[in-house]
Protein backbone atom coordinates (compact mmCIF):
# COMPACT_ATOMS: atom_id res chain seq x y z
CA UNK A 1 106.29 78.62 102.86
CA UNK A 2 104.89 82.56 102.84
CA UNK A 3 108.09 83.75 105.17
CA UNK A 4 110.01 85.77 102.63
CA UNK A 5 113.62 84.49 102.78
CA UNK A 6 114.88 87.93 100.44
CA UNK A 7 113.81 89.54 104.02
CA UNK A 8 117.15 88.79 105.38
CA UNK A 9 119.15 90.81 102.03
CA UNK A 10 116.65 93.46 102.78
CA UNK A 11 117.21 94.04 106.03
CA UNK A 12 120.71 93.92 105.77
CA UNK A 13 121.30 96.23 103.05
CA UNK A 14 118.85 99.20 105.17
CA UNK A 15 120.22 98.46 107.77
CA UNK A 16 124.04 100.31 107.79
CA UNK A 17 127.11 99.48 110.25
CA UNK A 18 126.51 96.09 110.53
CA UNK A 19 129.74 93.48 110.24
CA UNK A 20 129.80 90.75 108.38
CA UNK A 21 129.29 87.66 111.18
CA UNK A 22 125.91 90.07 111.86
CA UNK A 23 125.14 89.27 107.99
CA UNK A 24 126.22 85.69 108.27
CA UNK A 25 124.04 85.41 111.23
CA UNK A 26 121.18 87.28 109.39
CA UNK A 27 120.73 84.31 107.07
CA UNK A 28 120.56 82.00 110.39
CA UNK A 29 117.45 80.10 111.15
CA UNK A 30 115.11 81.86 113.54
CA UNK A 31 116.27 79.78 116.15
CA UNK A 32 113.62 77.30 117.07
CA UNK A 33 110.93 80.01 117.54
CA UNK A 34 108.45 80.53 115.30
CA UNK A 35 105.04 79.50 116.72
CA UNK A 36 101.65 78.44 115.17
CA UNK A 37 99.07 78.50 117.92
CA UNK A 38 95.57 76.56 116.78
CA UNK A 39 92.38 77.94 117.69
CA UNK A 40 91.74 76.10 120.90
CA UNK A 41 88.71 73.16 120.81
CA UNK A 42 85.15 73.92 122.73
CA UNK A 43 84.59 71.30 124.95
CA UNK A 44 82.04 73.06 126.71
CA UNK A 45 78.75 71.41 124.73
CA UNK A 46 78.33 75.58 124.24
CA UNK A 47 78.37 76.34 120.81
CA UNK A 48 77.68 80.28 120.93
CA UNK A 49 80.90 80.16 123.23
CA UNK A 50 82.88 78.82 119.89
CA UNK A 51 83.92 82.05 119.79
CA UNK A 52 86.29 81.94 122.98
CA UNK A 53 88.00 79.52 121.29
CA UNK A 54 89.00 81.37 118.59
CA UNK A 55 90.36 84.17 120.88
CA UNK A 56 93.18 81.83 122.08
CA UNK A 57 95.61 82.70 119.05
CA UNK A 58 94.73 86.76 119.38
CA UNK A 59 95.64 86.68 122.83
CA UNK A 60 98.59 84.11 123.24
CA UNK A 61 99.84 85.45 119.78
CA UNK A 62 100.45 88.83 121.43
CA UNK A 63 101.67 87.51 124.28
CA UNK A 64 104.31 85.13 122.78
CA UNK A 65 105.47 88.55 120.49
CA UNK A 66 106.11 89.86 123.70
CA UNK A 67 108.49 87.47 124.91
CA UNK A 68 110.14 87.18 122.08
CA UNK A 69 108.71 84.49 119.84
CA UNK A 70 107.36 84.66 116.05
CA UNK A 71 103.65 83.77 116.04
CA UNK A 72 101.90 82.67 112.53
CA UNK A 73 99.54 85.36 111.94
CA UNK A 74 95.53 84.17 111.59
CA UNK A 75 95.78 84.82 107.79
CA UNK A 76 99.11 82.52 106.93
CA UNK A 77 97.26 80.04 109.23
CA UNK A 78 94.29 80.06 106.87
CA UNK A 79 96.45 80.15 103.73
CA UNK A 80 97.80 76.50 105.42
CA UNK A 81 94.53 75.14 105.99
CA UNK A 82 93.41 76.40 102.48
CA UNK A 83 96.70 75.44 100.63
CA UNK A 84 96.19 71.77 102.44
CA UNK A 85 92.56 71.53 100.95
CA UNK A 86 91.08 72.15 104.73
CA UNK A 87 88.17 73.85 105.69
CA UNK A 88 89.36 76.49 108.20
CA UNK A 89 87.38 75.55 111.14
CA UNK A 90 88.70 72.12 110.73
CA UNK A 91 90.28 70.85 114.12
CA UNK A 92 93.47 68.77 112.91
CA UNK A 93 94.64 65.55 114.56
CA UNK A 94 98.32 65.60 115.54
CA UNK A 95 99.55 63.82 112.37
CA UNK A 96 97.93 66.68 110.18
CA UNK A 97 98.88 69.66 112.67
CA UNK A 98 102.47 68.48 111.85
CA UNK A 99 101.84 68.80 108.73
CA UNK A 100 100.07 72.03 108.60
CA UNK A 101 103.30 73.42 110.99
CA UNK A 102 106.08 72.03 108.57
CA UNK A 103 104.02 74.19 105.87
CA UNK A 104 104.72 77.14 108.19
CA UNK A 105 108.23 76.31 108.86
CA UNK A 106 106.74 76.04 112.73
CA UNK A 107 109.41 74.59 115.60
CA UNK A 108 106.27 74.84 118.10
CA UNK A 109 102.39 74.37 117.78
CA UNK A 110 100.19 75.04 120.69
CA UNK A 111 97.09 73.57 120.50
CA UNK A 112 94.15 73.47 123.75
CA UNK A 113 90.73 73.13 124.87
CA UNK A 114 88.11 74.65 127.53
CA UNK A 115 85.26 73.82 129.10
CA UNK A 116 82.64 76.02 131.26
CA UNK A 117 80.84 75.38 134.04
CA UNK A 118 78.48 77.76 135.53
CA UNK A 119 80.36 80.85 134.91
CA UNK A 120 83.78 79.67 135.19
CA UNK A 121 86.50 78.60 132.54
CA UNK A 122 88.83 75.80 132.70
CA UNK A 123 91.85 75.73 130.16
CA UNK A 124 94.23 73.29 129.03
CA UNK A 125 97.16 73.50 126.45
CA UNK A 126 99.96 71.79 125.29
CA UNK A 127 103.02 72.11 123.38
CA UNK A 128 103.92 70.41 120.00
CA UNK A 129 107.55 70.59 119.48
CA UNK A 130 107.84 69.99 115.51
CA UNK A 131 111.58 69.61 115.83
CA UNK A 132 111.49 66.82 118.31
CA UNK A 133 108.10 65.69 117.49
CA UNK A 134 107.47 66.12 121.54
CA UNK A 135 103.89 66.60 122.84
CA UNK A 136 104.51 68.26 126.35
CA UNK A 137 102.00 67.81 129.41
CA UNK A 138 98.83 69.52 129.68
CA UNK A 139 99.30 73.77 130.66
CA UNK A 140 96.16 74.05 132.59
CA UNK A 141 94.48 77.31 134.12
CA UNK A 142 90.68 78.92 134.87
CA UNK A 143 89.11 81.83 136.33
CA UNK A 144 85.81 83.14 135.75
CA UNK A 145 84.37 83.98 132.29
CA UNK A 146 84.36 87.38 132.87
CA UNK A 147 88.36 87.08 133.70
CA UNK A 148 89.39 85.22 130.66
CA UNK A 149 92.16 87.76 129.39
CA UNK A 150 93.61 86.56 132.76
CA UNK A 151 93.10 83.11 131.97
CA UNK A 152 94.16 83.29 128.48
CA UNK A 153 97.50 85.50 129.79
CA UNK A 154 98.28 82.96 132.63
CA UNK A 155 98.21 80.27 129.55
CA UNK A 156 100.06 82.34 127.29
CA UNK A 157 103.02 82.65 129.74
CA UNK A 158 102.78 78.96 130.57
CA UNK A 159 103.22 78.17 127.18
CA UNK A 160 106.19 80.27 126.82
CA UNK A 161 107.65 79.11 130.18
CA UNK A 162 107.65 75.17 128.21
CA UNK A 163 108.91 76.74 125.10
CA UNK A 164 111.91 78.55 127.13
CA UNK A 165 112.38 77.54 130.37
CA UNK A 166 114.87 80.48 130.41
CA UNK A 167 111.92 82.95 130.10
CA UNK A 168 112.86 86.12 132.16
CA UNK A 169 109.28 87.44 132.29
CA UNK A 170 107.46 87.22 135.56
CA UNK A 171 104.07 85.63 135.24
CA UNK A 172 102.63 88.60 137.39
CA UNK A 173 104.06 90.70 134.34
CA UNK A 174 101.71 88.95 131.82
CA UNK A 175 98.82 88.69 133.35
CA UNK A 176 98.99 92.52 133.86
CA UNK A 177 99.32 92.81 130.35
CA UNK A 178 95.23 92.17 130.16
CA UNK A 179 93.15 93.09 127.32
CA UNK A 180 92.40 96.04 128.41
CA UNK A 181 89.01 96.29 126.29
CA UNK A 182 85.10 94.93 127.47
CA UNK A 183 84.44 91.60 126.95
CA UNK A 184 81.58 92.49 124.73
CA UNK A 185 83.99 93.97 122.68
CA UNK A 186 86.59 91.40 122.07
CA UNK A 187 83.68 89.04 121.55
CA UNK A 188 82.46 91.06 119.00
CA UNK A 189 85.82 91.78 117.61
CA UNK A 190 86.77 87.82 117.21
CA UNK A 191 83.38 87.18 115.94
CA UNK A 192 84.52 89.73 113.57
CA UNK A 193 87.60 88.46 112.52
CA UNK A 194 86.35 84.83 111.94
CA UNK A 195 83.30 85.60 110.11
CA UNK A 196 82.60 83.77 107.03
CA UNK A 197 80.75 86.64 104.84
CA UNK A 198 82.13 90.14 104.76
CA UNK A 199 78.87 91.83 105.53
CA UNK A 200 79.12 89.63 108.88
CA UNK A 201 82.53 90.83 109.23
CA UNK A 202 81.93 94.58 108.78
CA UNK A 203 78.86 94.35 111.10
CA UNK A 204 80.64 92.54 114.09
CA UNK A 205 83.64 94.91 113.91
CA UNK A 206 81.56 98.07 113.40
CA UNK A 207 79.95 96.66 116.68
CA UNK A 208 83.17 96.67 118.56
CA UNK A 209 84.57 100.21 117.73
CA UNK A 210 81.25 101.12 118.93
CA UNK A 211 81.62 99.74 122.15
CA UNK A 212 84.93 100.82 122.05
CA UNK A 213 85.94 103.51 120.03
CA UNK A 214 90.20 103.28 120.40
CA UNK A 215 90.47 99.47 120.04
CA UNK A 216 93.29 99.38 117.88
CA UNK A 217 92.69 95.93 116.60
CA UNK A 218 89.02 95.94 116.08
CA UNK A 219 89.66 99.28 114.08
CA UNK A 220 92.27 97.79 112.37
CA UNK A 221 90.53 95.27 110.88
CA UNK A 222 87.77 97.23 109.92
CA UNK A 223 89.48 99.49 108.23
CA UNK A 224 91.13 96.60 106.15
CA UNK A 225 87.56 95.43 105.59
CA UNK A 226 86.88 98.42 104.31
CA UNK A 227 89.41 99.00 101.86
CA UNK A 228 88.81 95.13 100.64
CA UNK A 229 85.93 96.36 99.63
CA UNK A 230 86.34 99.76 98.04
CA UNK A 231 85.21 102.05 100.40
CA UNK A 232 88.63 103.93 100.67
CA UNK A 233 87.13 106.96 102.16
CA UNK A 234 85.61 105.25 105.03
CA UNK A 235 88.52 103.17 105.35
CA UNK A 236 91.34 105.74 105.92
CA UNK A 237 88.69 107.56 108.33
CA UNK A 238 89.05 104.08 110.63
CA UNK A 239 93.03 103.58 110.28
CA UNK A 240 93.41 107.07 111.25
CA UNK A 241 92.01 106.25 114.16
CA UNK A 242 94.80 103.57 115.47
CA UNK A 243 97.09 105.36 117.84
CA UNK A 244 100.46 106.17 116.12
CA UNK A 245 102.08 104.43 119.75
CA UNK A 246 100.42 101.05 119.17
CA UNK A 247 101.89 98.29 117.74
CA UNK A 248 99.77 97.74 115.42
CA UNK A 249 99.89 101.09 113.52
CA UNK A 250 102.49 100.33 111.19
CA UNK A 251 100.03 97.80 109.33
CA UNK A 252 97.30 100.14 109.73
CA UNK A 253 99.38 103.15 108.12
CA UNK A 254 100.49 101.01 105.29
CA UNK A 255 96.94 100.92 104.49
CA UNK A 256 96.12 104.03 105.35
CA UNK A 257 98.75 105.17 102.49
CA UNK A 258 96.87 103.07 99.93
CA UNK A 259 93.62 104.01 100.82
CA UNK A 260 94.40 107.72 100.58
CA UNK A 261 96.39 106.78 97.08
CA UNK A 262 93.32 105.20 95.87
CA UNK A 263 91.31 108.35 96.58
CA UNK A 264 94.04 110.34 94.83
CA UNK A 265 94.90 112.23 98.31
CA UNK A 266 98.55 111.59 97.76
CA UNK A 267 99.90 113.89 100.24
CA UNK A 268 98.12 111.93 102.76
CA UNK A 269 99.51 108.38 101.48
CA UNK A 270 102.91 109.82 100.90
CA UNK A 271 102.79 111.11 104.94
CA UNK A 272 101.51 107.07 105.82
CA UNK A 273 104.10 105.71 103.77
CA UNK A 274 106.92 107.71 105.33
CA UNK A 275 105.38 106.94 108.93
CA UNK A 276 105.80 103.22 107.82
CA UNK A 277 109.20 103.39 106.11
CA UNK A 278 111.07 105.54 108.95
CA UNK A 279 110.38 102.39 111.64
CA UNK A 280 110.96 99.39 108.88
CA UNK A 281 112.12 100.55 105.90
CA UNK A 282 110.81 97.24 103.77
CA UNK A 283 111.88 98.12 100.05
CA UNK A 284 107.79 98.05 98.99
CA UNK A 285 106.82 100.44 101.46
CA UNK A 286 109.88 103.26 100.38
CA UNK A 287 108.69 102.31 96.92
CA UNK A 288 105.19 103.44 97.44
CA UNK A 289 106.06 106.60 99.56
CA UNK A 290 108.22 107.16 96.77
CA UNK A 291 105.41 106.65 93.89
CA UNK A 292 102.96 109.37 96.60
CA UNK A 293 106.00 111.25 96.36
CA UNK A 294 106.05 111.42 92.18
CA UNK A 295 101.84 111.85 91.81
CA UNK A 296 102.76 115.04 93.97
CA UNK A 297 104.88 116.12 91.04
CA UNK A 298 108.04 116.10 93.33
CA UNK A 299 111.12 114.16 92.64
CA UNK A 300 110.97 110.54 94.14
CA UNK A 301 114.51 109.31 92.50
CA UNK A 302 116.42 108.88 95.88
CA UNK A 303 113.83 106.78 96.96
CA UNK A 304 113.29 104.85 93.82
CA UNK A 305 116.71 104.03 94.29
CA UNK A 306 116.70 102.68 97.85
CA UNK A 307 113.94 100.93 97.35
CA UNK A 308 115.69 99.23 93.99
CA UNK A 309 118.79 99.04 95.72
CA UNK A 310 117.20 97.14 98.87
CA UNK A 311 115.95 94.73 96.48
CA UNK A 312 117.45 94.51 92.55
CA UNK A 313 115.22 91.54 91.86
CA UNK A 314 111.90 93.14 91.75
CA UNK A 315 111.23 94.24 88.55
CA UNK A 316 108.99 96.94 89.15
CA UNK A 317 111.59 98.89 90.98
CA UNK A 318 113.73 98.85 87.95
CA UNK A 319 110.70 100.32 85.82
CA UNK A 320 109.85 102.76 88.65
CA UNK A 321 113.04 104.38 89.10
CA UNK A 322 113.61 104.64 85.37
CA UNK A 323 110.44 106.68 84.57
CA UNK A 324 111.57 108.77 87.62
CA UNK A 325 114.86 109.67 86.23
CA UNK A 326 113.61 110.04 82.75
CA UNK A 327 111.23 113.06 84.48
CA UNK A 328 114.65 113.85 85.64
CA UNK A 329 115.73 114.06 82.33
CA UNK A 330 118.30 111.51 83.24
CA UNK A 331 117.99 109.76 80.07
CA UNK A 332 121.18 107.40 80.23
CA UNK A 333 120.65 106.29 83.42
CA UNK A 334 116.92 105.53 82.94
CA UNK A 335 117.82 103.45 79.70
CA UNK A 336 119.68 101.49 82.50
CA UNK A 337 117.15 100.75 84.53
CA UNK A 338 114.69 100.09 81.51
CA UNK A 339 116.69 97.50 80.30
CA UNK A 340 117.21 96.00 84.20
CA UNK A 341 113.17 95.73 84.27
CA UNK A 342 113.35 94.19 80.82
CA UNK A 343 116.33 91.37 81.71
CA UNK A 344 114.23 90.76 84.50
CA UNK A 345 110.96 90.46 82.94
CA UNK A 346 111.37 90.29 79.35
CA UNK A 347 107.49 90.28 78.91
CA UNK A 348 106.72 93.42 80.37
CA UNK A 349 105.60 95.66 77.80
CA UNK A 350 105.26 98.86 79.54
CA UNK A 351 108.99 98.28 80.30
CA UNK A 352 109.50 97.85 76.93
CA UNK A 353 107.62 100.90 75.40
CA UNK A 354 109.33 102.84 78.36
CA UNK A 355 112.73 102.04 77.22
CA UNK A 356 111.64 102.67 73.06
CA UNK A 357 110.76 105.86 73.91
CA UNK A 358 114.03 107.01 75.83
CA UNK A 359 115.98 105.17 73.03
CA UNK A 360 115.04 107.65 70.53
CA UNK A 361 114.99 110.95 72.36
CA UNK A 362 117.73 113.46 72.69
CA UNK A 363 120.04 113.03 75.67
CA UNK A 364 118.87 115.04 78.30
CA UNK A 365 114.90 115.24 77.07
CA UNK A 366 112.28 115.04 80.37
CA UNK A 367 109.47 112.65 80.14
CA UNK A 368 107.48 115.78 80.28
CA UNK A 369 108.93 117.10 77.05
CA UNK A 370 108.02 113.41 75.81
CA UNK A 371 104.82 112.45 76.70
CA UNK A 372 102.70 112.88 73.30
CA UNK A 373 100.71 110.54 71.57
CA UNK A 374 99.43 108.78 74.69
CA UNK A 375 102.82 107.95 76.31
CA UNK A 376 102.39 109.13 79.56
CA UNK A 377 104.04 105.95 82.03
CA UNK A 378 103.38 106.09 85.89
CA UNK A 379 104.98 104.37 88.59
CA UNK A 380 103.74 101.42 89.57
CA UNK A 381 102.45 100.96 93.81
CA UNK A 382 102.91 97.77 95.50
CA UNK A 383 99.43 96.69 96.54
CA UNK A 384 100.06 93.81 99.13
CA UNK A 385 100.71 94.03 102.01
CA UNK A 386 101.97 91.26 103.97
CA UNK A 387 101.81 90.31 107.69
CA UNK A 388 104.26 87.83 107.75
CA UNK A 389 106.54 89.51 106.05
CA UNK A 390 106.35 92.80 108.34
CA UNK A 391 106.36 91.07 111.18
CA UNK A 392 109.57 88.67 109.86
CA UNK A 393 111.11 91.67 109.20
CA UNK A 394 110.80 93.44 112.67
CA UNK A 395 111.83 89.89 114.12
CA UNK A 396 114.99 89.97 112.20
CA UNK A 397 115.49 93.55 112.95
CA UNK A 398 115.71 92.97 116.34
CA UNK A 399 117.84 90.14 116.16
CA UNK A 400 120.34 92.26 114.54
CA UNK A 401 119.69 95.06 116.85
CA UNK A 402 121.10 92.23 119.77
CA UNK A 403 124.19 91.15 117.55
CA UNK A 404 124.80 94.83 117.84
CA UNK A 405 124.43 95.38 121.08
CA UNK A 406 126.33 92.33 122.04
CA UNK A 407 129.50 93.94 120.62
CA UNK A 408 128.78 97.14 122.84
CA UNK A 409 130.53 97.75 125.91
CA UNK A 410 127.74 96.58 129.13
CA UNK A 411 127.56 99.95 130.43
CA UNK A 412 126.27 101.35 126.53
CA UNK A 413 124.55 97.91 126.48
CA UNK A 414 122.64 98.66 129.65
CA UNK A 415 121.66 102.22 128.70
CA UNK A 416 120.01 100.72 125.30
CA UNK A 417 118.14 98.40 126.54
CA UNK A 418 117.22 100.82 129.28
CA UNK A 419 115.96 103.20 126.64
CA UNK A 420 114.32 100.19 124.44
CA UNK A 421 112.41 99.36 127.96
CA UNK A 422 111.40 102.75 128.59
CA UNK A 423 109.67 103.27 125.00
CA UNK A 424 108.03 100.10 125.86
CA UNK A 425 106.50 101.49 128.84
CA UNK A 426 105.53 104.37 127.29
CA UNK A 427 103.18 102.32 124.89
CA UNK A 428 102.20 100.22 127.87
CA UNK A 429 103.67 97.10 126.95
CA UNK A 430 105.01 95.51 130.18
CA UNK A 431 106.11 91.92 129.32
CA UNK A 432 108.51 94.09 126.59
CA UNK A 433 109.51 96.24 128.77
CA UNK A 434 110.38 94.03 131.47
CA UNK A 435 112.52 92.02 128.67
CA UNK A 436 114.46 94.93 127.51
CA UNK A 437 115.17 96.11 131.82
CA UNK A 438 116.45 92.32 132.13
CA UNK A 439 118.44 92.00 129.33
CA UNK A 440 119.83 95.73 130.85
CA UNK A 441 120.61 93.86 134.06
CA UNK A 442 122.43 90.96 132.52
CA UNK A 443 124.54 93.44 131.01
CA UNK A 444 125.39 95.57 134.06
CA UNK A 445 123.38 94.48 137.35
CA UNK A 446 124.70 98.20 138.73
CA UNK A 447 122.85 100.22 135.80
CA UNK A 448 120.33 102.58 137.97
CA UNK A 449 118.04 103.13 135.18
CA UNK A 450 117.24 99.81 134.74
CA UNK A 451 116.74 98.96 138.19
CA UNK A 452 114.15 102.22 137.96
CA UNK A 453 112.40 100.71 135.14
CA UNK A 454 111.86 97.66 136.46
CA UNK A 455 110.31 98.85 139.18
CA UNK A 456 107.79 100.61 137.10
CA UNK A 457 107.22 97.25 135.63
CA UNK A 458 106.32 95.65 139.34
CA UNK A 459 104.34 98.82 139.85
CA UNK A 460 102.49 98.03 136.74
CA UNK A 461 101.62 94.66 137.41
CA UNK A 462 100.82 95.28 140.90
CA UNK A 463 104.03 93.91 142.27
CA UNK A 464 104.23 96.63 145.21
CA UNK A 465 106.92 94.59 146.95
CA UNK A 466 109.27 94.01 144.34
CA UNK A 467 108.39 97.30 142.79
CA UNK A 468 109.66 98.92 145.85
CA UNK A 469 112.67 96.28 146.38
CA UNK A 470 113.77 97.60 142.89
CA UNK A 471 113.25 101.06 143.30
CA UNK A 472 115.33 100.97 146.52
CA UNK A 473 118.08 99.28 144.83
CA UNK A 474 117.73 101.81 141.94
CA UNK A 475 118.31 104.98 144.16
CA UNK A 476 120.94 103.07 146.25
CA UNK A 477 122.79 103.20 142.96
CA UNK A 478 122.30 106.95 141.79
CA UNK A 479 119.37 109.07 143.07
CA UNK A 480 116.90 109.63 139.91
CA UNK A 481 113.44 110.62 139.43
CA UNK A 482 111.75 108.13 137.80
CA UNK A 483 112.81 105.60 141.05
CA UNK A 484 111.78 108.33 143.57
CA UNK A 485 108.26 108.64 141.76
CA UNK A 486 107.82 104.76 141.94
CA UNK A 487 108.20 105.42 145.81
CA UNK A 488 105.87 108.12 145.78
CA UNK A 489 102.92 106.27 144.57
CA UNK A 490 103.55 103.23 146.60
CA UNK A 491 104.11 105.58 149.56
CA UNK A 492 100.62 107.06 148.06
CA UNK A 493 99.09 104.12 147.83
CA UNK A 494 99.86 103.18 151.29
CA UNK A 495 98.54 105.96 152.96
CA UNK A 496 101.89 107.37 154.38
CA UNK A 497 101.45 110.58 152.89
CA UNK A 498 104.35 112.16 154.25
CA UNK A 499 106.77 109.60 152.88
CA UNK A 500 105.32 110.29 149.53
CA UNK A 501 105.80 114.00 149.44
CA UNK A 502 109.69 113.49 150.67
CA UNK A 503 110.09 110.98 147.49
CA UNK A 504 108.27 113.83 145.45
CA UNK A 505 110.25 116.99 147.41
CA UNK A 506 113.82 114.75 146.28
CA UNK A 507 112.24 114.49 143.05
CA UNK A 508 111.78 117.92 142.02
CA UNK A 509 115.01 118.77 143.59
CA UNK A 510 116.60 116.26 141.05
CA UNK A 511 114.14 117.86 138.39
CA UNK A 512 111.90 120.87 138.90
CA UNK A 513 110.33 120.60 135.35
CA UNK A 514 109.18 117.06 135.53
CA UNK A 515 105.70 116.96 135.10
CA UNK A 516 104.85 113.37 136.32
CA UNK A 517 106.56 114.84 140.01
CA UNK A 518 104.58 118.17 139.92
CA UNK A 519 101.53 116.34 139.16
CA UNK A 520 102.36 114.17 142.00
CA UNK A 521 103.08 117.20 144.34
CA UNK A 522 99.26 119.15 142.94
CA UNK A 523 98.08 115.88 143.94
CA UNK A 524 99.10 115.71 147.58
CA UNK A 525 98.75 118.94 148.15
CA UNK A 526 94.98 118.50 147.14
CA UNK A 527 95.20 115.88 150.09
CA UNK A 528 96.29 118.45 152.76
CA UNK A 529 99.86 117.86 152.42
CA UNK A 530 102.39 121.23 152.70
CA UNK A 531 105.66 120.87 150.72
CA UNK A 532 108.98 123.02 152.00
């Protein structure tokens, strides 16, 4: 089992405020939701359209995220396959996909199949439940091959429909959360990622940044490509290149910081690492902004000691910290911390010749003043990075974040998950959004600002109705801009141009600075319209 269960102690101790039935329920099960989805069986006689198949677990596994589940990333499912003596295109029976989820610590599986004909796709899933060793009934949609995000997003929400029949996302809401790149280029992208050689792998991915120059996936995996093998230079060029906004950036900056570290452009890996650490502050990744930190000649103890703090078990935190305060010339405290590396790793003989060396100096003496005859330590960067574990850890962070929120009055409740909703938006990810605006509503069906927001939501997924239902509802509530705007475009959209500028005149009333109205306003005006 790769989930990290020392996750839990982490998270707990960075995270401050929290009472102690939040901690309790910190070291809680995941409730019945972590999810393994298989790569999905070509039944079309088709064997270059393999490939389709093995999109199924990109696309649903973003899709579940999004409503709230905790997918098995493609590498831990590999690491099953590998640690069960399978070869990874292996298509298990149900006997041995139980047994590959129960390696995973899976409560659901979702396995599936398509066939083609002509140029349409058909699709069917289903639903392992590991728990009650159920096998639901087939999940079946299609559209055309040239629509399969749709049909893979009409699945996905399917599938999370059986998993939680509670599921507060509209359909219309996933399948508007498309994947928003060419065909060619998630093709090429999968290809990519699946690709036995890395030569095959770097080729196919090059391909799909080429095609598509700000797909944050293909580029992230390239860039991990090339820093697997070597070419650091070329790889912090590509991670660079993943929007800071996307969801994915956090892995790609954690690389980014060791690929600049490994070309010795430490201010670089120290600004990645902090990027990192500031949204999920995972002991390893303060320890390495704090070791960029140090090869900058600059004091890294307060960091050393968070990191150490958030996790006294690790050894190399210990051994870290100490060589940080004997720079300090913090000599008693360092011994300290020597002898914590040694208790926990009595082998460790750089630990060892660390702590000889403080031993025997003068209280007070720098590692600077030291550092003769070849003794010159250096802290020690974690290397790994793990998937799981980041992705564990921003699951249990925002299952705390809910503990807390529950304990909040509705009215703060509402404006939280308002905000929450409205960064969503911001990076375009509807289904999230439209989570966060719900869970808003359940708290206080009168909060304005989430009726707003959920009408950008509708808007977004081309739900004009209900967009303008919940708009109307919004501004029956409080007048506010970002409901007024919603109006505007539908207005827009409908060709009754002089609705629109009224919801734009009462927005700029509200706000006169707001860009998104006075971009509205330049726009009608270009259309012939005169504002008061």
């Amino acid at each position: 089992m790769r989930f990290l269960l020392k996750l839990a102690i982490t998270l707990l101790t960075l995270t401050a405020g929290l009472s102690n039935s939040v901690a309790h329920s910190q070291n809680a099960p995941n409730g019945g939701r972590v999810v393994l989805v298989l790569p999905f069986e070509n039944r079309s006689g088709n064997s270059s359209l393999s490939w389709i198949g093995d999109s199924f677990p990109d696309t649903l596994d973003k899709r579940l995220d999004s409503a709230g589940f905790l997918t098995i990333s493609h590498d831990d499912r590999d690491y099953a396959f590998d640690h069960l003596g399978l070869p990874v295109q292996f298509r298990p029976s149900r006997a041995t996909t139980i047994r590959i989820a129960q390696q995973l610590d899976a409560n659901f599986v979702v396995i599936g199949s398509f066939t083609t004909n002509a140029d349409k796709i058909a699709i069917q899933a289903r639903v392992l439940s590991v728990d009650g060793f159920h096998l639901s009934a087939p999940l079946e949609d299609g559209a055309e091959l040239s629509r399969l995000f749709d049909a893979e997003n009409a699945v996905a929400w399917k599938v999370a429909r059986e998993m939680n029949p509670q599921l507060s996302i509209a359909e219309g809401t996933f399948l508007a959360a498309a994947g928003s790149v060419p065909l060619s280029a998630f093709e090429d992208y999968i290809r990519g990622t699946n690709a036995p050689t890395a030569d095959e792998r770097l080729t196919k991915l090059k391909a799909a940044v080429a095609i598509t120059p700000a797909y944050a996936a293909a580029l992230l995996a390239l860039g991990k490509d090339q820093f697997a093998a070597h070419d650091y230079d070329a790889a912090a060029a590509t991670l660079m290149k993943v929007p800071s906004g996307d969801r994915l950036a956090l892995e790609a900056n954690f690389y980014l910081g060791l690929a600049s570290f490994n070309s010795a452009k430490y201010a670089g890996a120290e600004t990645a690492f902090s990027f990192v650490g500031t949204q999920l502050p995972l002991p390893e990744v303060i320890n390495n902004q704090a070791v960029a930190l140090s090869r900058q000649g600059k004091d890294a103890v307060a960091l050393f000691q968070r990191a150490s703090a958030a996790d006294p078990s690790n050894e190399d935190y210990h051994y870290n910290l100490a060589i940080a305060l004997f720079r300090r010339g913090d000599t008693a405290q360092a011994l300290q911390e020597a002898d914590a590396a040694l208790k926990l790793k009595p082998s460790d003989n750089e630990a060892g010749a660390l702590r000889a060396r403080i031993s025997v100096v003068p209280l007070g003496t720098r590692l600077s003043d030291s550092a003769t005859g070849g003794f010159s330590p250096v802290e020690r960067i974690n290397r790994n990075y793990s998937e799981t574990s980041f992705r564990q850890a921003a699951f249990q962070l925002a299952q705390v974040r809910a503990m807390r929120m529950a304990s909040l009055p509705p009215a703060q409740q509402a404006l939280e998950y308002t905000q929450l909703g409205n960064e969503y938006l911001a990076q375009g990810l509807l289904p999230e959004a439209e989570e966060q605006f719900e869970a808003a509503l359940g708290a206080d069906r009168n909060s304005a600002d989430a009726h707003a927001g959920l009408a950008r939501v509708r808007e977004g997924s081309g739900n004009r109705t209900d967009a303008r239902s919940e708009a109307q509802t919004s501004l029956k509530l409080k007048q506010n801009v970002n409901a007024l705007l919603v109006l505007a475009r539908l207005d827009l959209a409908s060709n009754d141009l002089a609705a629109s500028v009224d919801d734009v005149t009462e927005a700029l009333q509200l706000e006169p600075s707001n860009s998104a109205a006075i971009g509205m306003r330049e726009n009608l005006r270009q259309r012939g319209q005169v504002f008061p």
